[in-house]
Protein backbone atom coordinates (compact mmCIF):
# COMPACT_ATOMS: atom_id res chain seq x y z
CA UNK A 1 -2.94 -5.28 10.99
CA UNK A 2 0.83 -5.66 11.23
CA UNK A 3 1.18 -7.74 8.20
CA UNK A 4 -0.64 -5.51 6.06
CA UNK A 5 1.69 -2.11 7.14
CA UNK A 6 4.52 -4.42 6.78
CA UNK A 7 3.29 -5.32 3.06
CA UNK A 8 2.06 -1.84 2.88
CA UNK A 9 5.59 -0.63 3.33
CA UNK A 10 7.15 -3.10 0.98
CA UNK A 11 5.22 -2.20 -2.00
CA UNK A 12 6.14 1.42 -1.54
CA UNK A 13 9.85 0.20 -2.34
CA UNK A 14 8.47 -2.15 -5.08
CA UNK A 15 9.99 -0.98 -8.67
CA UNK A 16 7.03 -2.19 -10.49
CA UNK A 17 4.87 -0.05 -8.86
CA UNK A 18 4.63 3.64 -10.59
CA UNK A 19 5.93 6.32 -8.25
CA UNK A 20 2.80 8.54 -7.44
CA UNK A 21 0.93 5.04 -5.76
CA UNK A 22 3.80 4.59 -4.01
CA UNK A 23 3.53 8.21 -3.03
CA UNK A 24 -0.19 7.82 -2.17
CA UNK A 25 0.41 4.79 0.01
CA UNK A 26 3.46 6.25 2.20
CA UNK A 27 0.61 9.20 2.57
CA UNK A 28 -1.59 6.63 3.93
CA UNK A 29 0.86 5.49 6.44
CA UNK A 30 1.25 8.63 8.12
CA UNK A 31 -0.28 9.34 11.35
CA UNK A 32 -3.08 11.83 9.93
CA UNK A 33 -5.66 12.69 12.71
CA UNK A 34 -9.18 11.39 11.15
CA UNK A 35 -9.85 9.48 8.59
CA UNK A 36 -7.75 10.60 5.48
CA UNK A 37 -5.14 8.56 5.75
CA UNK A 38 -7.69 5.66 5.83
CA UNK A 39 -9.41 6.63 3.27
CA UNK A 40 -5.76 7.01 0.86
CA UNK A 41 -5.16 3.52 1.95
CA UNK A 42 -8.32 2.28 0.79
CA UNK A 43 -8.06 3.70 -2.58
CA UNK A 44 -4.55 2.55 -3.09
CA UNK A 45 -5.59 -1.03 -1.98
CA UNK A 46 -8.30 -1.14 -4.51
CA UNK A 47 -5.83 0.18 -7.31
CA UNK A 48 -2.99 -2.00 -6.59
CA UNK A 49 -6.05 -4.85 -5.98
CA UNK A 50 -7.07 -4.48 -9.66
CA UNK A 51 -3.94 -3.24 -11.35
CA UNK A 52 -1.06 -5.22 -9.48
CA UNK A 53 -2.66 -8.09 -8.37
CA UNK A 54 0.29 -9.74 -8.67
CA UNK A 55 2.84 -7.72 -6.81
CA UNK A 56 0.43 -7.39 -4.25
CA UNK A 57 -0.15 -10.99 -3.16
CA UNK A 58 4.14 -11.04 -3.03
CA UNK A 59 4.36 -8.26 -0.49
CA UNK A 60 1.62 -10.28 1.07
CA UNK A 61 2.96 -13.35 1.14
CA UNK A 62 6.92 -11.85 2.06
CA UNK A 63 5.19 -9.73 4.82
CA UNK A 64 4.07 -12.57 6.84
């Protein structure tokens, strides 16, 4: 769980990455009460997942 807030947090710094995912991820990492913020994160994971497959598996492999 660590590693993935860790990579979580690096791709919201990533360049590559337009600014309104980046916006919708640091929303996920917020302490919402229920399950929003889960729910943000999951839909940002699929669209970086099939979009930025690339810069994804970097913040994954940096964030271990």
């Amino acid at each position: 769980m660590q590693r993935a807030v860790r990579a979580t947090r690096l791709l919201t710094r990533d360049g590559r990455i337009p600014r309104p995912l980046r916006g919708l991820a640091l929303f996920g990492l917020l302490p919402v009460p229920g399950p929003l913020d889960e729910a943000v994160l999951l839909l940002v994971a699929g669209l970086l997942w099939v979009f930025y497959r690339d810069e994804l598996a970097a913040a994954w492999a940096q964030a271990a």
